[in-house]
N, C-alpha and C. Protein backbone atom coordinates (compact mmCIF):
# COMPACT_ATOMS: atom_id res chain seq x y z
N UNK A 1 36.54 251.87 113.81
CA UNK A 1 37.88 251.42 114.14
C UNK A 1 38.09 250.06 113.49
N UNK A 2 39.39 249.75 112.78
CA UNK A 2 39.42 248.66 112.22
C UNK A 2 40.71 247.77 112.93
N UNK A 3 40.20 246.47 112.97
CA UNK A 3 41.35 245.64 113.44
C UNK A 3 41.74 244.70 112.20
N UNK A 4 43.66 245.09 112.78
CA UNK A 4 44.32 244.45 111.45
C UNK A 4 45.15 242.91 112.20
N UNK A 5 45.29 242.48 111.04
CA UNK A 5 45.50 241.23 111.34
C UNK A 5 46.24 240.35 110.46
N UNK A 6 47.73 239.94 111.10
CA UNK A 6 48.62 239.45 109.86
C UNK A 6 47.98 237.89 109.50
N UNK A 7 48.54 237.81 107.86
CA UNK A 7 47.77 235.78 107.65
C UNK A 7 49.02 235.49 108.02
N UNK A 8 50.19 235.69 107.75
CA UNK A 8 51.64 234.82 108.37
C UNK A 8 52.65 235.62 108.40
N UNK A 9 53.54 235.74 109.43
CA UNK A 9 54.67 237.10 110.03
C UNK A 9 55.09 237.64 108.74
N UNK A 10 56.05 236.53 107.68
CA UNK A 10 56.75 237.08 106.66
C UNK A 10 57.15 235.85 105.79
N UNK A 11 56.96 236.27 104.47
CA UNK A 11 57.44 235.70 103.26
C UNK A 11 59.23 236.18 103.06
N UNK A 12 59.96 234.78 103.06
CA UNK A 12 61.45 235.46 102.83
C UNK A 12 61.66 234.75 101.32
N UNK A 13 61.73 235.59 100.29
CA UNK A 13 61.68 235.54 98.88
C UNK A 13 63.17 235.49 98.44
N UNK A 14 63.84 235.15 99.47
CA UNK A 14 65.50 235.54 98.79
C UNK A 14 65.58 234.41 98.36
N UNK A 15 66.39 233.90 97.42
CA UNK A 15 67.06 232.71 96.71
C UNK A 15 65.78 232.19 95.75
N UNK A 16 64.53 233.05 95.78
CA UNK A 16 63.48 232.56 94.56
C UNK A 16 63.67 233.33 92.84
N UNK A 17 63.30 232.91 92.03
CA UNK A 17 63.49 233.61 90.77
C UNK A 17 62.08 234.15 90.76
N UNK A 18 62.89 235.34 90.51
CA UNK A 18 61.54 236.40 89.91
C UNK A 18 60.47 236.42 89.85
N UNK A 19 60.19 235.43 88.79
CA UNK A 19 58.44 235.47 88.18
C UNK A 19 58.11 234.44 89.86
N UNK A 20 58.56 233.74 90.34
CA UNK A 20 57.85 232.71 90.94
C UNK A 20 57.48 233.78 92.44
N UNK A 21 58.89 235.15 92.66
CA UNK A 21 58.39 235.54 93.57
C UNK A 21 57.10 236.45 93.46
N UNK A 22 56.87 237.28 92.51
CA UNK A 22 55.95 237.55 91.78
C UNK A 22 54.44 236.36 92.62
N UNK A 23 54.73 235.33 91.88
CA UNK A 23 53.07 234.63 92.19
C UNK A 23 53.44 234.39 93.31
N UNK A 24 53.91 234.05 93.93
CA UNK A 24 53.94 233.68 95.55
C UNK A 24 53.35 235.32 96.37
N UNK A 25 53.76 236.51 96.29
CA UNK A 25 53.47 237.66 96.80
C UNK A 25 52.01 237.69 95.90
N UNK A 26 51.20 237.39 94.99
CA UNK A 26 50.51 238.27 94.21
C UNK A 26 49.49 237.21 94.81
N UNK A 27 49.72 235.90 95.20
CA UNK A 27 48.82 234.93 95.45
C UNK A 27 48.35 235.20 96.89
N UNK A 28 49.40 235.66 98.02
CA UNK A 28 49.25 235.85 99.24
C UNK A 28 48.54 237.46 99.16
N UNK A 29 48.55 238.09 98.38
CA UNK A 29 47.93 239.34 98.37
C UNK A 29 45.92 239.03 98.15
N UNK A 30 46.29 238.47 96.74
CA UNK A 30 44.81 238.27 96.57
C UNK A 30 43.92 237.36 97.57
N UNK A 31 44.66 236.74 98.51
CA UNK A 31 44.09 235.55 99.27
C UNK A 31 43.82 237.12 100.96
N UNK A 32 44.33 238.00 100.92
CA UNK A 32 43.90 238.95 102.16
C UNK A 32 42.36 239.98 101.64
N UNK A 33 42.23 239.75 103.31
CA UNK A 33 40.91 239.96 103.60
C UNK A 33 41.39 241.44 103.97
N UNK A 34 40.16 242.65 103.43
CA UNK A 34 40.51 244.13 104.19
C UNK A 34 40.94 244.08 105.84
N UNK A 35 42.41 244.23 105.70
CA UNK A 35 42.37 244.84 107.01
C UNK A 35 43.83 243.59 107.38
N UNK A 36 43.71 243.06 106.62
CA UNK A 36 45.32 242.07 107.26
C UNK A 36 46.44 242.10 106.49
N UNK A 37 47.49 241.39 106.65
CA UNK A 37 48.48 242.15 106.22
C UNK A 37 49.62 241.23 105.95
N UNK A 38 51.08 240.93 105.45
CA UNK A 38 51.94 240.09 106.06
C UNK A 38 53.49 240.74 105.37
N UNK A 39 54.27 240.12 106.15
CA UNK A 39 55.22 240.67 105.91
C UNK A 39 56.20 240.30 104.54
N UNK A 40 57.11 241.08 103.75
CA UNK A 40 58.11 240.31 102.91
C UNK A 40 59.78 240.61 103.08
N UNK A 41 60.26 239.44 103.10
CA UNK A 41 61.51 240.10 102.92
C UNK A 41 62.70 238.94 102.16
N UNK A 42 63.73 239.95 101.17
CA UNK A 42 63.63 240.22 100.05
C UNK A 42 65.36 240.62 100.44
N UNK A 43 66.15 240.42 98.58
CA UNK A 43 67.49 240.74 99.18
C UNK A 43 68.02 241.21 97.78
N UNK A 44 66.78 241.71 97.45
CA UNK A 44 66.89 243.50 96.13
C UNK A 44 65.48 244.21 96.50
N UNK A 45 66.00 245.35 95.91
CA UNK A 45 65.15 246.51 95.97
C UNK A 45 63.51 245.89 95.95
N UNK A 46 62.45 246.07 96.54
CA UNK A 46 61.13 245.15 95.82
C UNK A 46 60.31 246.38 95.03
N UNK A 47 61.07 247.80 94.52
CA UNK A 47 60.51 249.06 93.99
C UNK A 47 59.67 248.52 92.64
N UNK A 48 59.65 247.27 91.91
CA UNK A 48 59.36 247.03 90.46
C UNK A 48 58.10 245.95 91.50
N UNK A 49 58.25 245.52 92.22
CA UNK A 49 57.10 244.38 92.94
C UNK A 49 56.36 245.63 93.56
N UNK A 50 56.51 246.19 94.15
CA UNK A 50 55.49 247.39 94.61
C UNK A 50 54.68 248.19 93.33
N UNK A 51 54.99 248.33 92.37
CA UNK A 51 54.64 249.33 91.51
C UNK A 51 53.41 248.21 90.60
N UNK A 52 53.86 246.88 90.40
CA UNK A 52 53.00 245.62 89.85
C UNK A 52 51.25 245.82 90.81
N UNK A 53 51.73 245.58 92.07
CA UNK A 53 50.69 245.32 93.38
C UNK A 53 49.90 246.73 93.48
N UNK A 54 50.67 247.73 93.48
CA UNK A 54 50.30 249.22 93.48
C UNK A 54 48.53 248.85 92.02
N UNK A 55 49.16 248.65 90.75
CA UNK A 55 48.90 248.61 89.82
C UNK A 55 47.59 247.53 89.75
N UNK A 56 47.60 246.46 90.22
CA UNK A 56 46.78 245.40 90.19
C UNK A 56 45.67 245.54 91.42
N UNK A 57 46.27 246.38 92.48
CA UNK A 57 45.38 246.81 93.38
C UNK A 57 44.02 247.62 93.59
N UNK A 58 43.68 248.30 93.06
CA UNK A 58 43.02 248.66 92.71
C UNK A 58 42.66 250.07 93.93
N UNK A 59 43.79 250.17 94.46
CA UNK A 59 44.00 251.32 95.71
C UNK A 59 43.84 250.71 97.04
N UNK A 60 43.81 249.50 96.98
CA UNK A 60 43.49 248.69 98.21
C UNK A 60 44.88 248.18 98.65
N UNK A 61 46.10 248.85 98.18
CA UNK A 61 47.63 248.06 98.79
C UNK A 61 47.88 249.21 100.16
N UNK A 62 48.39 248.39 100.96
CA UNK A 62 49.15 249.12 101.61
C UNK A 62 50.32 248.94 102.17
N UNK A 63 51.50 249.38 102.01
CA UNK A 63 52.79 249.59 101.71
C UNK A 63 53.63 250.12 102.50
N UNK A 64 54.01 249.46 103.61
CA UNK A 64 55.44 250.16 104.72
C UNK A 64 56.80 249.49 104.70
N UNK A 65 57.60 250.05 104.19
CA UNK A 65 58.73 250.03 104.11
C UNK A 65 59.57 249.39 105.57
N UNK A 66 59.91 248.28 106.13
CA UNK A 66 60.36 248.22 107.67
C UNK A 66 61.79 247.94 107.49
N UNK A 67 62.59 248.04 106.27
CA UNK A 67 64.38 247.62 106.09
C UNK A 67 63.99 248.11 104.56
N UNK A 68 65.51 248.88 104.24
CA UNK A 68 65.52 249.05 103.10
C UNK A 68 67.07 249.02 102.74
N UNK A 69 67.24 247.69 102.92
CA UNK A 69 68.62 247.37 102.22
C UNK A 69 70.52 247.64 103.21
N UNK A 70 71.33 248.15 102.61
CA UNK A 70 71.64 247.28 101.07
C UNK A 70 71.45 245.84 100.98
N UNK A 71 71.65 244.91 102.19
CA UNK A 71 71.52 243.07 101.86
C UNK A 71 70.38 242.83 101.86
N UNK A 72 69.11 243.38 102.78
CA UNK A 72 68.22 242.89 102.81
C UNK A 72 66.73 244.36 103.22
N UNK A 73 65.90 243.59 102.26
CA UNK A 73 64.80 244.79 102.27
C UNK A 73 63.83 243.71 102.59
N UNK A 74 62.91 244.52 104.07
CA UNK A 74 61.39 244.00 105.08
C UNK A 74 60.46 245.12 104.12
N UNK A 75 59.37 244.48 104.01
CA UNK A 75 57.74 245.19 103.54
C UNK A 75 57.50 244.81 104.08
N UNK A 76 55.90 245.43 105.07
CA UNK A 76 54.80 245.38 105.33
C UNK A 76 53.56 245.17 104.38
N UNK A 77 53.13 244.46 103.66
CA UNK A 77 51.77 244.78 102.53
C UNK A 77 50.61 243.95 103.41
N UNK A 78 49.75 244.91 103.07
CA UNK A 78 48.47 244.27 103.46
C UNK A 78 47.25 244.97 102.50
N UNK A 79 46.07 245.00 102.42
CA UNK A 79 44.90 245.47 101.76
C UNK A 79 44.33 246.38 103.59
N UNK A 80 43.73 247.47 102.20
CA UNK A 80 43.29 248.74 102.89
C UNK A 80 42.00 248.50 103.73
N UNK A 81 41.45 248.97 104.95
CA UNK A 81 40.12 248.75 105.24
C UNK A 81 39.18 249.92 104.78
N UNK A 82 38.35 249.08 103.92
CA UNK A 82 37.52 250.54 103.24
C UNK A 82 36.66 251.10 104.13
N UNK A 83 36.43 252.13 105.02
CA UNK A 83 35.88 253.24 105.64
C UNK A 83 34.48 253.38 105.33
N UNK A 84 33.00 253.23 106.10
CA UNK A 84 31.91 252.97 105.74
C UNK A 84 31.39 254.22 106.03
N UNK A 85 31.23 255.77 105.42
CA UNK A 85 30.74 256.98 105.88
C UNK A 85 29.22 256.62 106.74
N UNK A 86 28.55 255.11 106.86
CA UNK A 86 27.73 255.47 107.34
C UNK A 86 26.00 256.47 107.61
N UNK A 87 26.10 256.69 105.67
CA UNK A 87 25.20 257.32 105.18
C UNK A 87 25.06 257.56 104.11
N UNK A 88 24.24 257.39 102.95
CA UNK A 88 24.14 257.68 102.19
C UNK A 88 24.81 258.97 100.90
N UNK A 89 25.13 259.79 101.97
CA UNK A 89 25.93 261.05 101.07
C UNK A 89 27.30 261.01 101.47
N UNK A 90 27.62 260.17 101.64
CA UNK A 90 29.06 259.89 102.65
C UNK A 90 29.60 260.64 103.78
N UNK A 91 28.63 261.21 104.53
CA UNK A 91 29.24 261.30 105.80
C UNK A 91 28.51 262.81 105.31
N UNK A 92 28.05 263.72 104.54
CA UNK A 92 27.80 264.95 104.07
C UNK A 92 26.38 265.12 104.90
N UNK A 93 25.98 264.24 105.70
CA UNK A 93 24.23 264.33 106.18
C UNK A 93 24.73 264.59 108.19
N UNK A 94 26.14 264.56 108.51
CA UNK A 94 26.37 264.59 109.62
C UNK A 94 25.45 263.82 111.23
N UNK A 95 25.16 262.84 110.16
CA UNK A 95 24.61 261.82 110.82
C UNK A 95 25.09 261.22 111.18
């Protein structure tokens, strides 16, 4: 069982330019530990910022949609908790 855990409620990125929201989200991403999370919100689509993080992630994003517009769009992102099968063959020894 994994416990999740936000680093700060929410990033509100409205009135920032682009690239800067970019490093501000990409900096708060790389700075989470498996299993925590924080919120963004945002006042365009963030479909081109999801697909970057998707991309740089390495399958470790995770991605809930909590508002999707038209004035204002909430994300959830946090990093995935990787699952320890607990055995050598991954879980295939039913140990």
């Amino acid at each position: 069982m994994s416990i999740e855990t936000a680093v700060t409620n929410t990033l509100d990125l409205c009135g920032l330019a682009p690239l800067k929201r970019q490093q501000v989200v990409f900096g708060y991403f790389e700075s989470l530990q498996p299993g925590q999370w924080f919120q963004v919100t945002t006042d365009h689509d963030p479909k081109a910022l999801h697909e970057q993080l998707k991309s740089r992630s390495g399958g470790s994003l995770t991605w809930d949609v909590l508002e999707a517009g038209p004035t204002a769009w909430r994300v959830q992102l946090g990093k995935r908790v990787q699952e320890s099968g607990g055995c050598c063959s991954g879980g295939a020894c039913h140990g």
